[in-house]
Each structure stands twice: as C-alpha cells, then as structure tokens.
Protein backbone atom coordinates (compact mmCIF):
# COMPACT_ATOMS: atom_id res chain seq x y z
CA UNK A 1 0.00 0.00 0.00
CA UNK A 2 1.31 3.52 -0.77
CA UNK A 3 1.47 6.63 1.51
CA UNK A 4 -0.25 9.43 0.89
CA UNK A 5 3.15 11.10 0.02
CA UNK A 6 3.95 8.00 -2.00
CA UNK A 7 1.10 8.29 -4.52
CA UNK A 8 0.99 11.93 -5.13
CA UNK A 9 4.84 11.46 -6.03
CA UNK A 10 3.46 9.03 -8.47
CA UNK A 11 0.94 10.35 -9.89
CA UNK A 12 2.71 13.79 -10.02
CA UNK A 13 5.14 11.18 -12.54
CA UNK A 14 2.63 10.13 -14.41
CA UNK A 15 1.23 13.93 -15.07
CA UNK A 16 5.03 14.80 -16.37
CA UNK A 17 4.96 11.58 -18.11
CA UNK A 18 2.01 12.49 -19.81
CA UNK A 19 2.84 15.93 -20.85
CA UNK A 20 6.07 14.73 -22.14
CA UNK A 21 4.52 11.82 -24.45
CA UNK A 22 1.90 14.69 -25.70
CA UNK A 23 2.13 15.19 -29.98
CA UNK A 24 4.51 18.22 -30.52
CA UNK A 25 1.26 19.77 -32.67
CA UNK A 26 -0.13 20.52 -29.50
CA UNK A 27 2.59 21.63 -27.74
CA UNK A 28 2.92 24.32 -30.49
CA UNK A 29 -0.96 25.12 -30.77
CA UNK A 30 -1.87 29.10 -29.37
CA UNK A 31 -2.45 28.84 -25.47
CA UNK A 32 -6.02 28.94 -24.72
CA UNK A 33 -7.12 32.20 -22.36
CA UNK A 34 -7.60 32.17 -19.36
CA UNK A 35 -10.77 30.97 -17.37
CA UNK A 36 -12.71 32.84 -14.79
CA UNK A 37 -11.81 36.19 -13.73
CA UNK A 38 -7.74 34.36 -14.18
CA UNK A 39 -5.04 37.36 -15.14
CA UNK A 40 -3.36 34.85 -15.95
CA UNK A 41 -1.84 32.50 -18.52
CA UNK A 42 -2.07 29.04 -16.68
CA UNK A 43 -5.27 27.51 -15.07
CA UNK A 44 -5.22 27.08 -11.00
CA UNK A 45 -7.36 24.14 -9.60
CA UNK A 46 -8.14 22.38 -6.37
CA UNK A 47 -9.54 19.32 -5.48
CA UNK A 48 -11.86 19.45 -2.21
CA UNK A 49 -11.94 16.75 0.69
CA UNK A 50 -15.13 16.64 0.92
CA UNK A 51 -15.26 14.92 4.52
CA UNK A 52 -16.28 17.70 6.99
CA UNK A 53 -19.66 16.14 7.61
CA UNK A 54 -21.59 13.52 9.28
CA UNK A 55 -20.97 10.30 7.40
CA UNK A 56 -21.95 7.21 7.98
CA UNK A 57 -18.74 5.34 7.14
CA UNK A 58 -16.79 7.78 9.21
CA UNK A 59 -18.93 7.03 12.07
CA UNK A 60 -18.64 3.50 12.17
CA UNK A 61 -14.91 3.44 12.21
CA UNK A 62 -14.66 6.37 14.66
CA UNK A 63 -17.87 6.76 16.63
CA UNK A 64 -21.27 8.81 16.21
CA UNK A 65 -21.08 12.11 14.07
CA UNK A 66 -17.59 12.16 13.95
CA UNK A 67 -16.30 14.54 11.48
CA UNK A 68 -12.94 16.29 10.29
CA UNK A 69 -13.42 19.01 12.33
CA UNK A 70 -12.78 16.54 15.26
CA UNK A 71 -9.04 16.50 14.30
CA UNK A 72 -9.43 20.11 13.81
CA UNK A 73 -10.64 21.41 16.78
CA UNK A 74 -8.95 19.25 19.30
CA UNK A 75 -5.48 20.05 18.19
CA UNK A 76 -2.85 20.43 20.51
CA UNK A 77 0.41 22.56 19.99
CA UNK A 78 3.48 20.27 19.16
CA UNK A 79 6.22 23.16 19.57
CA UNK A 80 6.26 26.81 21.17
CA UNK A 81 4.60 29.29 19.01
CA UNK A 82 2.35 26.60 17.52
CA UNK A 83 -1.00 28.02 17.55
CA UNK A 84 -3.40 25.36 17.93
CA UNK A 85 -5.81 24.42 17.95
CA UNK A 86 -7.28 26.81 15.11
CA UNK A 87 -10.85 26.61 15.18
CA UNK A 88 -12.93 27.12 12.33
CA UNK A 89 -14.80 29.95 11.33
CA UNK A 90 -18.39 29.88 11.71
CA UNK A 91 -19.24 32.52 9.64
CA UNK A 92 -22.06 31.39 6.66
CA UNK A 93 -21.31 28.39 4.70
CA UNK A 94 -17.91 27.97 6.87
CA UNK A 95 -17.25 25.55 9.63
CA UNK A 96 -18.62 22.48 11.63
CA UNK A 97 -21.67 23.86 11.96
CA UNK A 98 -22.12 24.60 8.39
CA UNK A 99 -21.61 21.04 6.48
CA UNK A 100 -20.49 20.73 2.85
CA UNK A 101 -22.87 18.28 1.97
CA UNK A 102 -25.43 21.13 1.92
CA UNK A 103 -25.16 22.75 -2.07
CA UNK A 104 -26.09 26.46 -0.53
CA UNK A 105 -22.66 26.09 1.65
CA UNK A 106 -20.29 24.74 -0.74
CA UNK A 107 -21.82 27.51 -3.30
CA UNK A 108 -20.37 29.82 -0.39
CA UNK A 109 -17.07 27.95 -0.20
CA UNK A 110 -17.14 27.57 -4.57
CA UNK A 111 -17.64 31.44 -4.72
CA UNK A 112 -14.95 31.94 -1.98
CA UNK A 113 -11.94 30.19 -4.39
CA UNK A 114 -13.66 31.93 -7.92
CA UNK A 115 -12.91 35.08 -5.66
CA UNK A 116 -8.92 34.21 -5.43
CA UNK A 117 -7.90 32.97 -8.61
CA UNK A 118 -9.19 29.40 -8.72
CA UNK A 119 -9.85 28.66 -11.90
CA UNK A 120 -11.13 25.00 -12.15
C-alpha cells in the first residue's frame, strides 16, 4: 500500500509523463485564455476533501457524528509558538456547523476560491 506522500509522487510522474509523451502539434498550438476572472496565462485548480460532515462510514470506524473538524478542533500545539488548535470559522457556509454536503454552503465555499484565482 502507498502513503499518501507516496502516490501523489506518483501520480505527479505520471502527469510529467504524460505531458512529455503529448504530440509536438499541440505543444505548439496558441495557449487557450484564461478561465474565470484568471489574469493569468495558466489555469489554477483544487480538489476538495469533501469529509467535513456527518458520514456514515466515518462514524462507524470512529464513533457517532464524527467529522474532520474533530481533528481540527482538538489540536494540541506540538512546539512553542504553535498556535493550535485553530478553530474554524463559523461565519455562513464555513465551519462544523455549516456542512459541505449542503449545495447552498459549498456555493459559499465555490464562490470563496472563484474570488482568489481558482480557476477549475
């Protein structure tokens, strides 16, 4: 089984590999503009772990609405000037309180990223 850190090395690989195998026609084709409200000449994406609410696998293997913010919230500091634990926001659409599994707060979190530069 591969770590975490493992995988991303590899599939980081397989990205370069990819981009290196690609026809030489489209390496030389006009960049394509930018998406969004980008300034930019390159995309920026993110990929969401969308864990931070009640689910029912997540309870079963670590008790009764167990969520993310678990980890979160009961940090402790591991060296001086550490500041933890750094709890969430519970502003709208943000925080425990405020799952991602409900469309009206990930629209919040989906506008948030448009907002600063992410693209995809």
């Amino acid at each position: 089984m591969m770590s975490r850190f493992t995988t991303a090395i590899a599939l980081s690989t397989i990205s370069v590999a990819a981009a290196a195998a690609a026809p030489a026609a489209a390496a030389a084709a006009a960049p394509a503009a930018p998406v969004g409200n980008a300034s930019h000449d390159f995309d920026v994406g993110a990929i969401y772990f969308g864990d931070w609410h009640v689910d029912p696998i997540m309870s079963l293997l670590h008790g009764p609405n167990w969520t993310e913010f678990n980890l979160v919230t009961h940090a402790t500091p591991r060296w001086e000037g550490h500041l933890q634990p750094n709890v969430p926001s519970n502003a709208a659409g943000w925080g425990p309180v405020h799952p991602e599994n409900d469309p009206a707060n990930m629209a919040v979190r989906i506008d948030a990223a448009a907002d600063h530069g992410i693209d995809l």
